[in-house]
C-alpha atoms as a PDB file:
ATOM      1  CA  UNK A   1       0.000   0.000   0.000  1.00  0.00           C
ATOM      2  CA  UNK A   2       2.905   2.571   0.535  1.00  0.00           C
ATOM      3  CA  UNK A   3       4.633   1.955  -2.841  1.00  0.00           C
ATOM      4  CA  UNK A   4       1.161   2.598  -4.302  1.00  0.00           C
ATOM      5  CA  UNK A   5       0.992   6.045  -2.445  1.00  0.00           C
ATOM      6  CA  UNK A   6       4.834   6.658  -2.941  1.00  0.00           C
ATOM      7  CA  UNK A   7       3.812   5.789  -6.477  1.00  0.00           C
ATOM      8  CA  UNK A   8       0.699   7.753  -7.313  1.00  0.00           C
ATOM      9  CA  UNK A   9       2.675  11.214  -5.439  1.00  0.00           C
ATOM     10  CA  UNK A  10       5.608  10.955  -7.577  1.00  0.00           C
ATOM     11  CA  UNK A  11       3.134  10.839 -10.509  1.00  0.00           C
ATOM     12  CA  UNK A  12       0.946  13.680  -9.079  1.00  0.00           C
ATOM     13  CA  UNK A  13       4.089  15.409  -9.063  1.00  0.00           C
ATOM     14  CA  UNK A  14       5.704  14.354 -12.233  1.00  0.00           C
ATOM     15  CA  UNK A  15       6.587  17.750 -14.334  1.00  0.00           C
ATOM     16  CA  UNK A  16       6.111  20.089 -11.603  1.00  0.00           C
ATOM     17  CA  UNK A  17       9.638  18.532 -10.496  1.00  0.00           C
ATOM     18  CA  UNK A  18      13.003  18.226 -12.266  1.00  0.00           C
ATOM     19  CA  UNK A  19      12.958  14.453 -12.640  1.00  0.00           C
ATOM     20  CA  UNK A  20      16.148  14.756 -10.926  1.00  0.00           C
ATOM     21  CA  UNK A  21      14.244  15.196  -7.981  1.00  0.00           C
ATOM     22  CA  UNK A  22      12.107  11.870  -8.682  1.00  0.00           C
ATOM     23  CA  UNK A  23      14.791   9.482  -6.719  1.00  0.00           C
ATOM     24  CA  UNK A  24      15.804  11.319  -3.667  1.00  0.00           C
ATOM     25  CA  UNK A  25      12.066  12.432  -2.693  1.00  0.00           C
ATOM     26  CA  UNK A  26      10.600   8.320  -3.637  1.00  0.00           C
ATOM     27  CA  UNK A  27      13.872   7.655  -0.962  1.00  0.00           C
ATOM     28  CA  UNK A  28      12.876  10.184   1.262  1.00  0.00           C
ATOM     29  CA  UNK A  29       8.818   9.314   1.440  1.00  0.00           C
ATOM     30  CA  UNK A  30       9.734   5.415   2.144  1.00  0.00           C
ATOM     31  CA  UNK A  31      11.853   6.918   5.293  1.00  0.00           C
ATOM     32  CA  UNK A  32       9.343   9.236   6.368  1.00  0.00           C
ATOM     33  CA  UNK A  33       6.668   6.595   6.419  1.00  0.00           C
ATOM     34  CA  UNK A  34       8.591   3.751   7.486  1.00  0.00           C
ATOM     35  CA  UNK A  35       6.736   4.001  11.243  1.00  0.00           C
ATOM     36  CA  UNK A  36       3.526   3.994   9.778  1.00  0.00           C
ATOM     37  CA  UNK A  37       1.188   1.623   8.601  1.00  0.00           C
ATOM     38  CA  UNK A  38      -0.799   2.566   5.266  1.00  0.00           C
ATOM     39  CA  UNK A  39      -4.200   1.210   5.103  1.00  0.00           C
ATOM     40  CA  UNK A  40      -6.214   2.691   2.492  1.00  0.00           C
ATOM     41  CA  UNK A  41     -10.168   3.852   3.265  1.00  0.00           C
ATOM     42  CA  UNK A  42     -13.064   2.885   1.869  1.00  0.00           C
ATOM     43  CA  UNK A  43     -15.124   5.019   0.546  1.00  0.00           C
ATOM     44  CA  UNK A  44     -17.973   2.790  -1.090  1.00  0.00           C
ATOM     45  CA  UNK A  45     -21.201   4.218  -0.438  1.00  0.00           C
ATOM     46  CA  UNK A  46     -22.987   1.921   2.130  1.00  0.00           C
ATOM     47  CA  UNK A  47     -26.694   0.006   1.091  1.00  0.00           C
ATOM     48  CA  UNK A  48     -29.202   0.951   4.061  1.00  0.00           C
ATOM     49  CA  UNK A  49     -31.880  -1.206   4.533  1.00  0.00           C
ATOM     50  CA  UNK A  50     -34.805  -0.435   3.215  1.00  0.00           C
ATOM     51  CA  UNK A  51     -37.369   1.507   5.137  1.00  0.00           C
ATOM     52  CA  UNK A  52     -39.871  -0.429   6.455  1.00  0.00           C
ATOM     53  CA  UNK A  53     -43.719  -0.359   6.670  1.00  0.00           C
ATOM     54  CA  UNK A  54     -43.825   1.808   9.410  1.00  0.00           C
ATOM     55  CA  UNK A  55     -41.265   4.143   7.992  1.00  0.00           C
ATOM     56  CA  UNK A  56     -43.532   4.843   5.684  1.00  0.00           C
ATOM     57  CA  UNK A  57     -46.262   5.566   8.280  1.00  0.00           C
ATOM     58  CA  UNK A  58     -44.494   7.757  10.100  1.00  0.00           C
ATOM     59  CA  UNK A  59     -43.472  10.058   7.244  1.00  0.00           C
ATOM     60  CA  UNK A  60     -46.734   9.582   6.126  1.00  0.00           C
ATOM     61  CA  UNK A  61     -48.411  10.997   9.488  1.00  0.00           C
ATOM     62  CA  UNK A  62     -45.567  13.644   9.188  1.00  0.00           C
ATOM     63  CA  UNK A  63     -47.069  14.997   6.170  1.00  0.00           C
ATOM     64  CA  UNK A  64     -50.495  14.751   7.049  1.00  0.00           C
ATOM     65  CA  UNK A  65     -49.361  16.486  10.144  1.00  0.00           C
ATOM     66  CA  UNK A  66     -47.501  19.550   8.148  1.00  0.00           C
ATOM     67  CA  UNK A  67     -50.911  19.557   5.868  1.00  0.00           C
ATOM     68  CA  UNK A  68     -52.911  21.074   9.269  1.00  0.00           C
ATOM     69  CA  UNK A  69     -54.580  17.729   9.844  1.00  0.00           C
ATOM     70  CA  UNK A  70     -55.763  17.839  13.398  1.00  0.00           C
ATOM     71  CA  UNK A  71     -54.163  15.349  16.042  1.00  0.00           C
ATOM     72  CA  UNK A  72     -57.298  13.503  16.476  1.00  0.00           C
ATOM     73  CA  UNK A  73     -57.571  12.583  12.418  1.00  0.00           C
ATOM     74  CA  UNK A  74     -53.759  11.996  12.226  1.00  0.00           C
ATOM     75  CA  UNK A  75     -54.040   9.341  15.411  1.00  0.00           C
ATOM     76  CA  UNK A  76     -56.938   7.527  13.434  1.00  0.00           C
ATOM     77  CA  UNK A  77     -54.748   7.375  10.543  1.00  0.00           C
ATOM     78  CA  UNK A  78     -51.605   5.742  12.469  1.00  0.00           C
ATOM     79  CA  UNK A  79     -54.466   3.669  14.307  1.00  0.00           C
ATOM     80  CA  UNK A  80     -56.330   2.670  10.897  1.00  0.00           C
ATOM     81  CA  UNK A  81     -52.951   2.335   8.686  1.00  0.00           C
ATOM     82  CA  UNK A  82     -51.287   0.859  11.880  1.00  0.00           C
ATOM     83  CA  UNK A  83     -53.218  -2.426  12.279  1.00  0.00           C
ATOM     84  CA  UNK A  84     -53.287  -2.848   8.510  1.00  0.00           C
ATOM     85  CA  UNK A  85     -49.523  -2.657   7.962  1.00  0.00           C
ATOM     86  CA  UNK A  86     -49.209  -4.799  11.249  1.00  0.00           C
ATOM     87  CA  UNK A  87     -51.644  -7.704   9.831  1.00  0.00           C
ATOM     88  CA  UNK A  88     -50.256  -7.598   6.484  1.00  0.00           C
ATOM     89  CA  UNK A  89     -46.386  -7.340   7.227  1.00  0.00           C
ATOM     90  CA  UNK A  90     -45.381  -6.616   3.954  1.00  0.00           C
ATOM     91  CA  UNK A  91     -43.711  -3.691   2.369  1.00  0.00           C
ATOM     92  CA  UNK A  92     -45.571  -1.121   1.249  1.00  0.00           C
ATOM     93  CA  UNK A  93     -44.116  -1.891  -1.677  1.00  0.00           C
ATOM     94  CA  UNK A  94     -45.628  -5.380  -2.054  1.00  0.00           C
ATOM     95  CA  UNK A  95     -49.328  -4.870  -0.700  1.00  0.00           C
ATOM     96  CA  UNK A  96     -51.924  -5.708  -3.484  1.00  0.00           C
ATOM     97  CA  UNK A  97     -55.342  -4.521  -4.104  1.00  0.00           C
ATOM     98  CA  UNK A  98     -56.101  -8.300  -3.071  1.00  0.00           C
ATOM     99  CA  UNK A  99     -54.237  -8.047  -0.031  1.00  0.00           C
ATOM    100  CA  UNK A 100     -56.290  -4.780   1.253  1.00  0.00           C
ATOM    101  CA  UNK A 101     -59.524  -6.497   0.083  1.00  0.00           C
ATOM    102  CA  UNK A 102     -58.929  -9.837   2.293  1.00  0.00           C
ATOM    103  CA  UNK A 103     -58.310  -7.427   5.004  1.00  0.00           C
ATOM    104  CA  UNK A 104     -61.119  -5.183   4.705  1.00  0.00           C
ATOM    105  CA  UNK A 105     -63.519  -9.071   4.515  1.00  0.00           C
ATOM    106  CA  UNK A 106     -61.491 -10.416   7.537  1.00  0.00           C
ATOM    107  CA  UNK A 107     -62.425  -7.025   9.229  1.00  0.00           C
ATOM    108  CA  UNK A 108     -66.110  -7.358   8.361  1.00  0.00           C
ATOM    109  CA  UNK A 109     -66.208 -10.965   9.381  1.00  0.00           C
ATOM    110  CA  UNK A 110     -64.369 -10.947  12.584  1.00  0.00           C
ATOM    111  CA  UNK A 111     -65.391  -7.666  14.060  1.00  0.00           C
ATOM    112  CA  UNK A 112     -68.885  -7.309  12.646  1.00  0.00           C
ATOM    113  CA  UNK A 113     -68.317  -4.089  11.067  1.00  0.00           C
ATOM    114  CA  UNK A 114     -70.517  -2.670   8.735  1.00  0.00           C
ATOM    115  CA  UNK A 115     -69.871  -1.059   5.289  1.00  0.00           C
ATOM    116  CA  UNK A 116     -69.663   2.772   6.654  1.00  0.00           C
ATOM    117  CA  UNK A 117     -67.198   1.452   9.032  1.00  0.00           C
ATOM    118  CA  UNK A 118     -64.837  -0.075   6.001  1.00  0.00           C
ATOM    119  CA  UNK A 119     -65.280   2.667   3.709  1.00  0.00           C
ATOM    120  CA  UNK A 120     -63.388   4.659   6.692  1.00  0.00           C
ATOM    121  CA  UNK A 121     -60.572   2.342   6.041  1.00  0.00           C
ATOM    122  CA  UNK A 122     -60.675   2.137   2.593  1.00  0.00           C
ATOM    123  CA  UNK A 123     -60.122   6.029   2.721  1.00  0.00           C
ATOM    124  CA  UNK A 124     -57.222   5.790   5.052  1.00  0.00           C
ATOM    125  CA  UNK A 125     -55.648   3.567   2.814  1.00  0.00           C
ATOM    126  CA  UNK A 126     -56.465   5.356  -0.090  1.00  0.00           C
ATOM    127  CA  UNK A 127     -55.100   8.722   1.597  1.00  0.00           C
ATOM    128  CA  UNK A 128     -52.464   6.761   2.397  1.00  0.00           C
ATOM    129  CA  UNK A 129     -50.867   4.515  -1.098  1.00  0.00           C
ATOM    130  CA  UNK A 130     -51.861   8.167  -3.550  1.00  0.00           C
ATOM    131  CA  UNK A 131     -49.323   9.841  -0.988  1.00  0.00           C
ATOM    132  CA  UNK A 132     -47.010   6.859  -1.397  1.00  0.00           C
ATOM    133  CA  UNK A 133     -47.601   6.974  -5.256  1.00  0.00           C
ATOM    134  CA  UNK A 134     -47.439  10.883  -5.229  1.00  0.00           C
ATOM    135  CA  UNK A 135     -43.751  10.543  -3.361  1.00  0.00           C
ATOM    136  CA  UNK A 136     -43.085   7.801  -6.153  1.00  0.00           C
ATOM    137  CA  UNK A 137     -42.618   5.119  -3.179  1.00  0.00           C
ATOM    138  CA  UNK A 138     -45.045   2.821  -5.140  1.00  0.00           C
ATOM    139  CA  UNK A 139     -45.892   2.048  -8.484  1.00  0.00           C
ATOM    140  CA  UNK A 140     -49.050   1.821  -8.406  1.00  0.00           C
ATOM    141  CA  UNK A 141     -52.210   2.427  -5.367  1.00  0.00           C
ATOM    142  CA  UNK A 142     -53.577  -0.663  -4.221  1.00  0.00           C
ATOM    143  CA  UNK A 143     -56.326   0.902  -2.755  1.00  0.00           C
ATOM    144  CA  UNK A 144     -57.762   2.079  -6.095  1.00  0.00           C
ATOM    145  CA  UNK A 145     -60.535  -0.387  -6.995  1.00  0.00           C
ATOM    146  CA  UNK A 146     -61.451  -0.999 -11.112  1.00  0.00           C
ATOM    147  CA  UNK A 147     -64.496   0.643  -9.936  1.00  0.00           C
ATOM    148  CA  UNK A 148     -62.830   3.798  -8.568  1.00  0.00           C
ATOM    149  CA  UNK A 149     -59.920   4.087 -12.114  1.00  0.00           C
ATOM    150  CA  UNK A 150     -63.599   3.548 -14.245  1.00  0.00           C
ATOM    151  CA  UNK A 151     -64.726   6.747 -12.626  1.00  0.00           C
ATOM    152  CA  UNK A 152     -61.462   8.502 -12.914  1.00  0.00           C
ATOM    153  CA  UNK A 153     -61.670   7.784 -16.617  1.00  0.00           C
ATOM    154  CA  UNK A 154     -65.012   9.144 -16.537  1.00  0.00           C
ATOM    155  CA  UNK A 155     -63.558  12.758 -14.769  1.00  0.00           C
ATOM    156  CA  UNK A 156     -66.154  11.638 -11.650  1.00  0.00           C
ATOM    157  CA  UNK A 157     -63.826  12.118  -8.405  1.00  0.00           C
ATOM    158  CA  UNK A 158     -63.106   8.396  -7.198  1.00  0.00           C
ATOM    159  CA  UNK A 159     -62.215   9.522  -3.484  1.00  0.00           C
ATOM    160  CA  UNK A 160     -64.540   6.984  -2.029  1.00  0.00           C
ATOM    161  CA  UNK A 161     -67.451   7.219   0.343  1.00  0.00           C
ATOM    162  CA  UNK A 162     -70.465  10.067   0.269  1.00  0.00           C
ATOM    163  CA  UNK A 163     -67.906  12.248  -2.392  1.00  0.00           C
ATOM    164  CA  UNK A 164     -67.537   9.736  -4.797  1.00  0.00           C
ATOM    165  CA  UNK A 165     -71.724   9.071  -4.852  1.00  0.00           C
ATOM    166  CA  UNK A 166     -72.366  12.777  -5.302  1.00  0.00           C
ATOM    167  CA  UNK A 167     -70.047  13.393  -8.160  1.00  0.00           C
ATOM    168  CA  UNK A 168     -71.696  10.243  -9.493  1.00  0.00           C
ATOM    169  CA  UNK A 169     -75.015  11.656  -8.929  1.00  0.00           C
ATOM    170  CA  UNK A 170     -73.935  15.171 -10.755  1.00  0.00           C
ATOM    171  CA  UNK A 171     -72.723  13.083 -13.358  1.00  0.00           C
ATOM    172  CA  UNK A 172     -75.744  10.877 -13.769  1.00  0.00           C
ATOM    173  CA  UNK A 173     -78.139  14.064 -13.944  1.00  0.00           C
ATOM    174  CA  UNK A 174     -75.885  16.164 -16.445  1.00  0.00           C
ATOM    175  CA  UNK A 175     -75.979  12.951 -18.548  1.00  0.00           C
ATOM    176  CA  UNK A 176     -79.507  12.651 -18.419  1.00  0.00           C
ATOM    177  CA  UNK A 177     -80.406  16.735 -18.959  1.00  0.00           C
ATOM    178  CA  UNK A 178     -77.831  16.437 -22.075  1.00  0.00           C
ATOM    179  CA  UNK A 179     -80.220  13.595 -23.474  1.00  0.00           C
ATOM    180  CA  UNK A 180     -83.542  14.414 -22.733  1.00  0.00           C
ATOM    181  CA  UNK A 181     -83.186  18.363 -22.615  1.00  0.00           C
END
């Protein structure tokens, strides 16, 4: 390791020296650094792991948080998003529509929930996988149903719950006015 350093000074060096000079200073640096040990350091950039579900959550309820949310809305978030991301264990990166769907049924069946209930979830989650999309941590949202995308298509909002049915409704009426007058 020192004759490469002895080496690649000499070379930094090499015409801002007589080469006269090339001998007694290569002499010189191998006494000067006879008491030391070279070791040379590494300086490959180091692989983190990757974040993990909760990661996400927390940055997530960060943002929410810097949006004005109020603390009672951001802990039913972490509460909502929380037991989700717990039950699933997967990264965020691997959670399917079908995934969020057999939660959501295992919800229904096991707690007796009814559909107002899950629609609260399914717009947590929502919230949730367009941020993730938005900060281009997923490919794609999970939580967006065919149903929902056919509405997009359609320019009807596809937020979920009482929203989504209004827009529909607004839609359904202009549709009807343009064909009957």
């Amino acid at each position: 390791m020192k004759e490469q350093l002895i080496n690649d000074v000499l070379q930094f060096l090499s015409g801002k020296l007589p080469p006269e000079y090339n001998t007694d200073l290569r002499l010189y640096l191998y006494y000067q650094m006879a008491e030391y040990d070279v070791i040379k350091k590494c300086t490959d950039v180091a692989v983190l792991d990757e974040k993990t579900y909760m990661d996400y959550l927390y940055m997530y309820l960060a943002a929410l948080k810097m949006a004005g949310r109020s603390d009672k809305t951001i802990e039913h978030y972490k509460l909502q998003l929380g037991l989700m991301l717990h039950t699933l264990k997967k990264s965020v990166q691997d959670i399917t529509t079908e995934d969020l769907f057999t939660y959501l049924a295992q919800c229904k069946a096991v707690r007796q929930v009814g559909n107002r209930y899950l629609n609260n979830k399914r717009i947590c989650f929502n919230s949730f996988f367009t941020w993730l999309q938005k900060k281009k941590h997923i490919i794609y949202n999970p939580a967006k149903t065919a149903f929902m995308l056919q509405a997009e298509s359609m320019g009807i909002p596809a937020v979920g719950g009482l929203a989504m049915l209004v827009a529909q409704a607004k839609y359904a009426a202009e549709s009807q006015k343009a064909l009957f007058g």
